[in-house]
C-alpha atoms as a PDB file:
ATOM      1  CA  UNK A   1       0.000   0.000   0.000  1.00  0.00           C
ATOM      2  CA  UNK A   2       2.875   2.341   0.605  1.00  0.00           C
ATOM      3  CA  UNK A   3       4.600   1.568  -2.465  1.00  0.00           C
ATOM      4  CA  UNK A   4       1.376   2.944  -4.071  1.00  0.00           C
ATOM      5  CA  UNK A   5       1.117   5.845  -2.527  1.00  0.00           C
ATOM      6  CA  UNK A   6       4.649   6.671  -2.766  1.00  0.00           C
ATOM      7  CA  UNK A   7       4.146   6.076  -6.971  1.00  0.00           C
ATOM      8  CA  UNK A   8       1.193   8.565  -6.657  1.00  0.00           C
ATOM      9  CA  UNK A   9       3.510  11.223  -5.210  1.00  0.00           C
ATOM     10  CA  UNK A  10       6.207  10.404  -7.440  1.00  0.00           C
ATOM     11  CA  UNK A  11       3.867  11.106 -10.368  1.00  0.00           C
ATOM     12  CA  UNK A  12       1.404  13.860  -8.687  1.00  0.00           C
ATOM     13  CA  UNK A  13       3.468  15.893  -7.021  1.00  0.00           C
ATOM     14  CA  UNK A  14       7.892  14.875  -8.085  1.00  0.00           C
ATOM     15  CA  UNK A  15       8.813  16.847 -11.441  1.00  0.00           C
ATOM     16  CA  UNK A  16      12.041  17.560 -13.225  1.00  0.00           C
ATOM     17  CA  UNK A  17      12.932  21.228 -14.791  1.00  0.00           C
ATOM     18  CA  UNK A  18      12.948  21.456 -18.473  1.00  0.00           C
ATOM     19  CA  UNK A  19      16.234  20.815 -19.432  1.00  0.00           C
ATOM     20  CA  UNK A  20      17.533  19.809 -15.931  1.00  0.00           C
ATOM     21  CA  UNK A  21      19.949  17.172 -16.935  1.00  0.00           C
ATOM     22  CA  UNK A  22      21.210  18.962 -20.189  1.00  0.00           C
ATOM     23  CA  UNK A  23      22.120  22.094 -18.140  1.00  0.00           C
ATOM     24  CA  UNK A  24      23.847  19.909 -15.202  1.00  0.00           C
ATOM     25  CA  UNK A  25      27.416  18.799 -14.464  1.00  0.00           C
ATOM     26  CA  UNK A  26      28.811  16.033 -16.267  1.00  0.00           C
ATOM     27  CA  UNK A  27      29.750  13.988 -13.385  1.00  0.00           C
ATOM     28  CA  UNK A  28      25.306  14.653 -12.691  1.00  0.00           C
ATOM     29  CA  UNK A  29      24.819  13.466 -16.072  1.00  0.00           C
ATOM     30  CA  UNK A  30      26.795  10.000 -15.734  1.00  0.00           C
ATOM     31  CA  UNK A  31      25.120   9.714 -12.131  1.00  0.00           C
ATOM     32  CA  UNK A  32      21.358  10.268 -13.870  1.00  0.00           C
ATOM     33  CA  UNK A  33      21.648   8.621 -17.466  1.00  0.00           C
ATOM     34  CA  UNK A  34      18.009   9.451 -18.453  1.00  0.00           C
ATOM     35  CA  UNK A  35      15.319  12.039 -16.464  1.00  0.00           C
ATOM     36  CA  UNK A  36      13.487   9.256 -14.933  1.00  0.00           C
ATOM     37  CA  UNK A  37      16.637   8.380 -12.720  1.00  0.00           C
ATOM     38  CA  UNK A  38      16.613  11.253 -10.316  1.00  0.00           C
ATOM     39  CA  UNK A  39      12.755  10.709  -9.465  1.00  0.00           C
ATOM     40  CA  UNK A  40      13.517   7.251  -8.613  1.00  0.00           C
ATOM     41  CA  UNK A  41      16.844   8.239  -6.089  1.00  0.00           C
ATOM     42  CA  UNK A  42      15.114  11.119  -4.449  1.00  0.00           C
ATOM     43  CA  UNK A  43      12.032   8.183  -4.322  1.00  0.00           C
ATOM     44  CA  UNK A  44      14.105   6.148  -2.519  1.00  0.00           C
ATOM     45  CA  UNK A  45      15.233   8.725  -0.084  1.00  0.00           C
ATOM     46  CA  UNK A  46      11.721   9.059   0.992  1.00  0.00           C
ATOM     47  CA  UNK A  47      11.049   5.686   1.377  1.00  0.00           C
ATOM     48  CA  UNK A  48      11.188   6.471   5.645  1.00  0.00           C
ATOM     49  CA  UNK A  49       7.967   8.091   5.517  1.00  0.00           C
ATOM     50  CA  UNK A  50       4.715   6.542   6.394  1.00  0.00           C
ATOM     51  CA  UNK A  51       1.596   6.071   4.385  1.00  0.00           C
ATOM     52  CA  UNK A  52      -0.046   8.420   6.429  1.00  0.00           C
ATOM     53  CA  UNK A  53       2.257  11.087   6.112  1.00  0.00           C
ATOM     54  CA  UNK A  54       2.177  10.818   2.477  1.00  0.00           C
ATOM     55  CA  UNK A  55      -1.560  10.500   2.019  1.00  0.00           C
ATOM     56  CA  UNK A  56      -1.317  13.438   3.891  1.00  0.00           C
ATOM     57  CA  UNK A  57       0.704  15.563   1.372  1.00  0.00           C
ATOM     58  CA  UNK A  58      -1.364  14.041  -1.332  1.00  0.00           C
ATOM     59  CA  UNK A  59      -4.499  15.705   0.252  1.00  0.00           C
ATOM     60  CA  UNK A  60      -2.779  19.500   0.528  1.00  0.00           C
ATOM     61  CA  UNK A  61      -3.749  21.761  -2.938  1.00  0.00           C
ATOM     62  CA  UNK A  62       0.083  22.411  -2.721  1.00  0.00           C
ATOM     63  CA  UNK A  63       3.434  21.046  -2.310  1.00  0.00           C
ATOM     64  CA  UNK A  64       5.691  19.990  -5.259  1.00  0.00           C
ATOM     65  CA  UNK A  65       9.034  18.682  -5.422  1.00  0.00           C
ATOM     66  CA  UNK A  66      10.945  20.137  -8.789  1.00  0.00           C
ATOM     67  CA  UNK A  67      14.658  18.568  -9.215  1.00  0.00           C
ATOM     68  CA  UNK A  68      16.430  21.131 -11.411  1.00  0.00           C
ATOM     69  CA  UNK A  69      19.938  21.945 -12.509  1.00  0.00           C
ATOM     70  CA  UNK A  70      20.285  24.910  -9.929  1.00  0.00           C
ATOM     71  CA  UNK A  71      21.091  25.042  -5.621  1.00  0.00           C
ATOM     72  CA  UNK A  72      18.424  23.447  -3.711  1.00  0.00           C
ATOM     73  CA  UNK A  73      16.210  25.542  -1.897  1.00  0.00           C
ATOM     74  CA  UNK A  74      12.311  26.064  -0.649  1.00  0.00           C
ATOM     75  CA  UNK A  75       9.859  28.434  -2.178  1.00  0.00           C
ATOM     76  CA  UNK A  76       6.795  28.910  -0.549  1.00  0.00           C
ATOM     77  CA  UNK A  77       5.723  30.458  -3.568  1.00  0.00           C
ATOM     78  CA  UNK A  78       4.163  29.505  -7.197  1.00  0.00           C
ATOM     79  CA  UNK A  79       5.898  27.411 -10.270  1.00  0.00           C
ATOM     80  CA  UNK A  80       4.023  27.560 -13.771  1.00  0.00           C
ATOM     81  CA  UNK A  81       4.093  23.938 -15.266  1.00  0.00           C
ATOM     82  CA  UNK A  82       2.734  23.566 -18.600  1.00  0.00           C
ATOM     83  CA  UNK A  83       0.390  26.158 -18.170  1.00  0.00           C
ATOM     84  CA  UNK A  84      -0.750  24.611 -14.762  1.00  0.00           C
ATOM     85  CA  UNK A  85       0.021  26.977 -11.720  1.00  0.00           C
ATOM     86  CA  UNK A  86       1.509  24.617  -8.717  1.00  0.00           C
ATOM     87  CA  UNK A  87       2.075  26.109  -5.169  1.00  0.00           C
ATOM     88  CA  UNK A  88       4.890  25.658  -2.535  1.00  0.00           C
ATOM     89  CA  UNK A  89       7.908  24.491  -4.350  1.00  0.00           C
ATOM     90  CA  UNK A  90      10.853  22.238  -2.966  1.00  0.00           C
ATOM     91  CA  UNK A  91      13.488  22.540  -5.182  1.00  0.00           C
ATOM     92  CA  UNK A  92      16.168  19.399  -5.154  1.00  0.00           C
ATOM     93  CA  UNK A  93      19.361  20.376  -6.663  1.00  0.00           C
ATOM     94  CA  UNK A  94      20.387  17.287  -9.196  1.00  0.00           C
ATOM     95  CA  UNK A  95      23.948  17.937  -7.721  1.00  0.00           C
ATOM     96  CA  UNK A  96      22.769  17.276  -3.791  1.00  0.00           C
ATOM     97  CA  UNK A  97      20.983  14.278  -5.090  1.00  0.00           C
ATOM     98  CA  UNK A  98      23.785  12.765  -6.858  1.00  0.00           C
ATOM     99  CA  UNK A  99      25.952  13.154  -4.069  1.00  0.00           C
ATOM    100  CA  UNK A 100      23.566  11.978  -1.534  1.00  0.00           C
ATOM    101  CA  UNK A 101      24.241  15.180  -0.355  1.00  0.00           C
ATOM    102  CA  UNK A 102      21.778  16.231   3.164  1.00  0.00           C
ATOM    103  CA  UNK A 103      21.075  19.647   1.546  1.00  0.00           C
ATOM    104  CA  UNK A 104      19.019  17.773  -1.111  1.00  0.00           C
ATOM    105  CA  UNK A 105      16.283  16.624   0.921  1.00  0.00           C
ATOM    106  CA  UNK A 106      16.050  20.149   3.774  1.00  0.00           C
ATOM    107  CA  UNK A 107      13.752  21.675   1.158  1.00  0.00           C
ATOM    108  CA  UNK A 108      11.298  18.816   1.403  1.00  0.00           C
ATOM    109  CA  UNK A 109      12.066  19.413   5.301  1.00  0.00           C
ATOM    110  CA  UNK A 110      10.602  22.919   4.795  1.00  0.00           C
ATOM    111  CA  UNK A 111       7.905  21.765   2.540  1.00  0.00           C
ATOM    112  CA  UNK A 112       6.852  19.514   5.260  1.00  0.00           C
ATOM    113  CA  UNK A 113       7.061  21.741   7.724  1.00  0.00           C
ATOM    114  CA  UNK A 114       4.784  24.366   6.133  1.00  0.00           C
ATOM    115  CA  UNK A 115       2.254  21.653   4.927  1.00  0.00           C
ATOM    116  CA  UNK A 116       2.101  20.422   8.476  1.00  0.00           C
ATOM    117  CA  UNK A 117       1.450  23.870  10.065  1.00  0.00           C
ATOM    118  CA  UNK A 118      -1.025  25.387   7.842  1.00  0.00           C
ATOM    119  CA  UNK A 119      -1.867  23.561   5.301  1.00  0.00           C
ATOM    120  CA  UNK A 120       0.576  25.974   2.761  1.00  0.00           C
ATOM    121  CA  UNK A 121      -1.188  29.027   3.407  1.00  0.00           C
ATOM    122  CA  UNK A 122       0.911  32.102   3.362  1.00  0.00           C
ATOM    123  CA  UNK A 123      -0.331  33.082   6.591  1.00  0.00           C
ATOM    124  CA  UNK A 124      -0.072  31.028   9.832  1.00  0.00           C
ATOM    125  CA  UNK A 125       2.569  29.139  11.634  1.00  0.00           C
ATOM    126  CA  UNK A 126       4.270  26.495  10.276  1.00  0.00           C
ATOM    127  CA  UNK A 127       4.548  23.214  12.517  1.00  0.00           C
ATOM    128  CA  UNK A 128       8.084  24.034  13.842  1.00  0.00           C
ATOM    129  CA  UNK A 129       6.783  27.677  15.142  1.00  0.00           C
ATOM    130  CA  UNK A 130       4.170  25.481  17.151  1.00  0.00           C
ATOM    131  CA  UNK A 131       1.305  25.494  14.220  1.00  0.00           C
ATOM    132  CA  UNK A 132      -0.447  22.412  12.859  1.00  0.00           C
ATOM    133  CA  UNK A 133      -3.171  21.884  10.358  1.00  0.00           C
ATOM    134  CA  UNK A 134      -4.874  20.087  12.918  1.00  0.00           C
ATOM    135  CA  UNK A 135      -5.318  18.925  16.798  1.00  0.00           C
ATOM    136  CA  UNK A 136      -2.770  16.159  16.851  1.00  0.00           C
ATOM    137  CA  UNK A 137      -0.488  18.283  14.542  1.00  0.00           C
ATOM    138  CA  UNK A 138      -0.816  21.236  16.678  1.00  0.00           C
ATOM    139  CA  UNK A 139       1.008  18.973  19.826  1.00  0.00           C
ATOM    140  CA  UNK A 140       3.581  17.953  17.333  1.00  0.00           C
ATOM    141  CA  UNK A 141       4.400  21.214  16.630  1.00  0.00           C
ATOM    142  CA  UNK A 142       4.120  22.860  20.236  1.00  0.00           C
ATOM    143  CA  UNK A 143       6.718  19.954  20.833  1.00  0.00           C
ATOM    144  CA  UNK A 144       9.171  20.736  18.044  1.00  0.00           C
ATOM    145  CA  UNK A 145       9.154  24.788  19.064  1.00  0.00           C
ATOM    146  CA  UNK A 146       9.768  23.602  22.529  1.00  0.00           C
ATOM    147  CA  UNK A 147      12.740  21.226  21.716  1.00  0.00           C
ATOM    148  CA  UNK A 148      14.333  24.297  19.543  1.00  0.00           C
ATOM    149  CA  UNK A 149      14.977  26.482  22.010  1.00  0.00           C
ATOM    150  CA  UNK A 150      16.902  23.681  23.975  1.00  0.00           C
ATOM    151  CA  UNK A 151      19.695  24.822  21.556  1.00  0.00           C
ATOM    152  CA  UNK A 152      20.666  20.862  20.520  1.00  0.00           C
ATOM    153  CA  UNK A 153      20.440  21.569  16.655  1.00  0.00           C
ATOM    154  CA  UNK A 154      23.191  19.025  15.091  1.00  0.00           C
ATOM    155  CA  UNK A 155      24.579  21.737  13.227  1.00  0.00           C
ATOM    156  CA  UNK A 156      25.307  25.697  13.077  1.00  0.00           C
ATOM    157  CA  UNK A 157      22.433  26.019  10.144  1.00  0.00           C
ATOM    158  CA  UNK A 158      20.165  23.791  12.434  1.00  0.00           C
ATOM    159  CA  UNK A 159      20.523  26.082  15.425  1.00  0.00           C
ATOM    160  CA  UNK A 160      19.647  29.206  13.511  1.00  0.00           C
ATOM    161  CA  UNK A 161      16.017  29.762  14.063  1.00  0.00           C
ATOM    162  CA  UNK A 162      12.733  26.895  14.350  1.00  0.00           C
ATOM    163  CA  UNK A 163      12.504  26.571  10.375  1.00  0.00           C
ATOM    164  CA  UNK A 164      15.713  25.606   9.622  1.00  0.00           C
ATOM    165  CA  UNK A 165      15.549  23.276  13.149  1.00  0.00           C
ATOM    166  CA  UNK A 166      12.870  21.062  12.028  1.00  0.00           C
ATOM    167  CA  UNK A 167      14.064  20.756   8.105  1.00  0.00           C
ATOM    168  CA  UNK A 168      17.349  20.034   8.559  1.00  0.00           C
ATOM    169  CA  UNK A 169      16.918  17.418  11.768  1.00  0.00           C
ATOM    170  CA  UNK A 170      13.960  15.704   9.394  1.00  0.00           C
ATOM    171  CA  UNK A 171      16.380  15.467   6.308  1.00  0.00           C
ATOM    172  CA  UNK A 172      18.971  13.908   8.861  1.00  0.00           C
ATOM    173  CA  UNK A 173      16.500  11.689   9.866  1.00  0.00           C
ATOM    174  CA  UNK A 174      15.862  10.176   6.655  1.00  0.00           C
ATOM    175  CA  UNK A 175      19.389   9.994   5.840  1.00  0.00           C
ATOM    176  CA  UNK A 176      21.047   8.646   9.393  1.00  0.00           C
ATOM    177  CA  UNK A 177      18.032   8.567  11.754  1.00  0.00           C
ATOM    178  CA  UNK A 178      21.098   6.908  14.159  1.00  0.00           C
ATOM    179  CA  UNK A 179      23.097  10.276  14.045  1.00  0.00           C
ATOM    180  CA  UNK A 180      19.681  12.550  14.663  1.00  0.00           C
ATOM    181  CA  UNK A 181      19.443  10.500  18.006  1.00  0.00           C
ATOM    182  CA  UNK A 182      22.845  10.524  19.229  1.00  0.00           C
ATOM    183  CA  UNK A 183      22.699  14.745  18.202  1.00  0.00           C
ATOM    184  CA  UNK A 184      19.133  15.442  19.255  1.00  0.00           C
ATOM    185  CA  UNK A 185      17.716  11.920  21.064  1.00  0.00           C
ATOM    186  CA  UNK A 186      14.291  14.383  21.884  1.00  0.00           C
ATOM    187  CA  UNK A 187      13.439  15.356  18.848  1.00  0.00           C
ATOM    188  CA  UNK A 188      14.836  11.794  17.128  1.00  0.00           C
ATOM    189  CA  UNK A 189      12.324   9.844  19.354  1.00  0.00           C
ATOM    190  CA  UNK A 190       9.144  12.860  18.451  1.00  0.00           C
ATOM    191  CA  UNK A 191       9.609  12.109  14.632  1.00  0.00           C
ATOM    192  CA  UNK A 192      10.200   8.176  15.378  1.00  0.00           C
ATOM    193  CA  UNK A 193       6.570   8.071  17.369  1.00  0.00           C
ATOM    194  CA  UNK A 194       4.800  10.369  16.037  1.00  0.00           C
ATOM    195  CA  UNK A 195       5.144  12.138  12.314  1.00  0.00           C
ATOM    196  CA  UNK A 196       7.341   8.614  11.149  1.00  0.00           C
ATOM    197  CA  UNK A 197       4.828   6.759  12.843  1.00  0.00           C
ATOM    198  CA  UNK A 198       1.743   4.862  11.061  1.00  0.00           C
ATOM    199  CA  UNK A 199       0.117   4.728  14.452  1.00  0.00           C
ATOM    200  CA  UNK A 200      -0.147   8.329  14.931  1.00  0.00           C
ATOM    201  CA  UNK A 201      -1.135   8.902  11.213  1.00  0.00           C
ATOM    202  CA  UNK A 202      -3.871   6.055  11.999  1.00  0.00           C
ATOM    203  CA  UNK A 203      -5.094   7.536  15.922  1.00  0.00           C
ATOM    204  CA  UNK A 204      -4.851  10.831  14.486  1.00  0.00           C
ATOM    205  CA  UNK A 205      -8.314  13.147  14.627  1.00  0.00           C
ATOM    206  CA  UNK A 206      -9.144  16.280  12.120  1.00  0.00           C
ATOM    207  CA  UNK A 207      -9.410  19.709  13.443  1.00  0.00           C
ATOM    208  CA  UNK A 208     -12.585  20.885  15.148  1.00  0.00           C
ATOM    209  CA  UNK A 209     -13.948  24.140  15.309  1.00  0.00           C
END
């Protein structure tokens, strides 16, 4: 069932640039012989998350992943795709992901973080400011802000400010969940139970009121 859902998200909601691969690095082009090859490798880095979780991107009106040629970055913001307007963009650098590189995978950190908090709406607080997009998700979040300010981000970028906190601990998580725990064991054990956990996407009720 997860396999599924993770081939609907691939298709709905993964997309490479225009000319991505043409306008990349050599050594990107040997790594990535044909366009489909990057959508499978950043597939397989997100092959942590639960079918919950995904379903629950699936459901938001926004939230794409576009691989392209340049840095890797998020943009809350708007992407024209063959005439179709798409919202809240995570841009994957086809360098990070050939490399394996951590920095691929923050902006889907961010993406997740402002899906989780609001929904994507411009306004509102994202899930690591203590927002959620619902009751259960609002406890998460309360959590995360809380564990921030304990100052045990794994790195210099991580310790910067709540955003950067939650996406770069979640993209560690996925890569080395082992080194999250020994650099963070709170938060390591709040994404293990709860937003990495089927049960919670399962118990989980929607927001009231």
């Amino acid at each position: 069932m997860k396999t599924r859902v993770l081939q609907e998200l691939k298709v709905e909601r993964i997309h490479v640039a225009p000319r991505a691969l043409d306008l990349a690095s050599e050594p990107v082009q040997q790594r990535f012989p044909h366009v489909w090859a990057p959508l499978e490798a950043l597939l397989g880095e997100l092959q942590p998350f639960p079918e919950g979780l995904v379903r629950f991107w699936l459901e938001q009106t926004g939230g794409h992943v576009v691989i392209t040629h340049l840095a890797s970055y998020y943009d809350p913001g708007d992407w024209l795709l063959k005439d179709k307007l798409l919202h809240n963009m995570a841009y994957v650098g086809l360098s990070d992901l050939a490399e394996s590189s951590l920095e691929a995978l923050v902006p889907v950190g961010h993406l997740l973080d402002h899906l989780l908090g609001n929904g994507g709406q411009l306004e509102g607080r994202w899930l690591s400011e203590g927002g959620g997009a619902d009751l259960a998700l609002q406890q998460v979040g309360a959590r995360v802000a809380e564990l921030f300010l304990l100052g045990h981000g794994f790195d210099e970028a991580a310790s910067r400010d709540s955003r950067s906190y939650f996406a770069r601990s979640v993209a560690l998580y996925l890569q080395d969940r082992r080194a999250l725990n020994v650099a963070d064991p709170l938060l390591a054990r709040l994404l293990r139970s709860m937003l990495f956990s089927d049960r919670f996407w399962r118990s989980r009720q929607p927001l009231q009121g």
